[in-house]
Structure formats: C-alpha cells, structure tokens
Protein backbone atom coordinates (compact mmCIF):
# COMPACT_ATOMS: atom_id res chain seq x y z
CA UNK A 1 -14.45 -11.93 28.84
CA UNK A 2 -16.38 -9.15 29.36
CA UNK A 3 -14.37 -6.76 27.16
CA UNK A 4 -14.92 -9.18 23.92
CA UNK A 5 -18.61 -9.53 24.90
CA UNK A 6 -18.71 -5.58 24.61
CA UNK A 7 -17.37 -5.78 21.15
CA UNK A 8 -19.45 -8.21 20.00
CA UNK A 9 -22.28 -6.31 20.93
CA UNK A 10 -20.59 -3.21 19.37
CA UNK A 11 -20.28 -4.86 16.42
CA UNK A 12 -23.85 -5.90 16.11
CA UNK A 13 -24.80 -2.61 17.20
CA UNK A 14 -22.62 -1.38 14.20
CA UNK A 15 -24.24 -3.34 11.78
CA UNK A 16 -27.58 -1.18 12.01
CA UNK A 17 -28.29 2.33 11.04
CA UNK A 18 -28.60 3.61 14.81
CA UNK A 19 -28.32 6.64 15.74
CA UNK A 20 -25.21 8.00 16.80
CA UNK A 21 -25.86 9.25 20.07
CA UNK A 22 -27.67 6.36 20.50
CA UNK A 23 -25.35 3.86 19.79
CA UNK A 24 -22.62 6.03 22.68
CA UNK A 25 -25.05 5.65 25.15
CA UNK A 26 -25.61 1.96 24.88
CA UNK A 27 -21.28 1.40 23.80
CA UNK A 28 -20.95 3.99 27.72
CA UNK A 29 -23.58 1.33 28.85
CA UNK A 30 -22.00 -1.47 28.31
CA UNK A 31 -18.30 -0.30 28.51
CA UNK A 32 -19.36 1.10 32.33
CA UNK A 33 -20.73 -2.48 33.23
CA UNK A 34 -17.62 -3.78 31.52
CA UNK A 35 -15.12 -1.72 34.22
CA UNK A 36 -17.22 -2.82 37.00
C-alpha cells in the first residue's frame, strides 16, 4: 500500500521539472516513511 502510494507520488513528482536533488530528498522522504 504504501510502496504504490510512493510511486504514485514519484511519478507525479516526475512529471515536473524539479530539481534533481530535490526530487531524492523528497523520493528518501517518502521511501524512509515507506520502510517504517
């Protein structure tokens, strides 16, 4: 549940031009409340 929640917001974090070390910090964000 939580790991295709994490995805999806991957995904939609994809779809932007963000930048990259931003977008690892929020994907480490939500992949560390994902393990938890």
């Amino acid at each position: 549940m939580a790991m295709t929640m994490a995805k999806s917001i991957t995904m939609t974090i994809a779809k932007f031009n963000v930048n990259s070390n931003e977008k690892k910090t929020i994907t480490s964000l939500i992949y560390s409340n994902a393990s938890s």
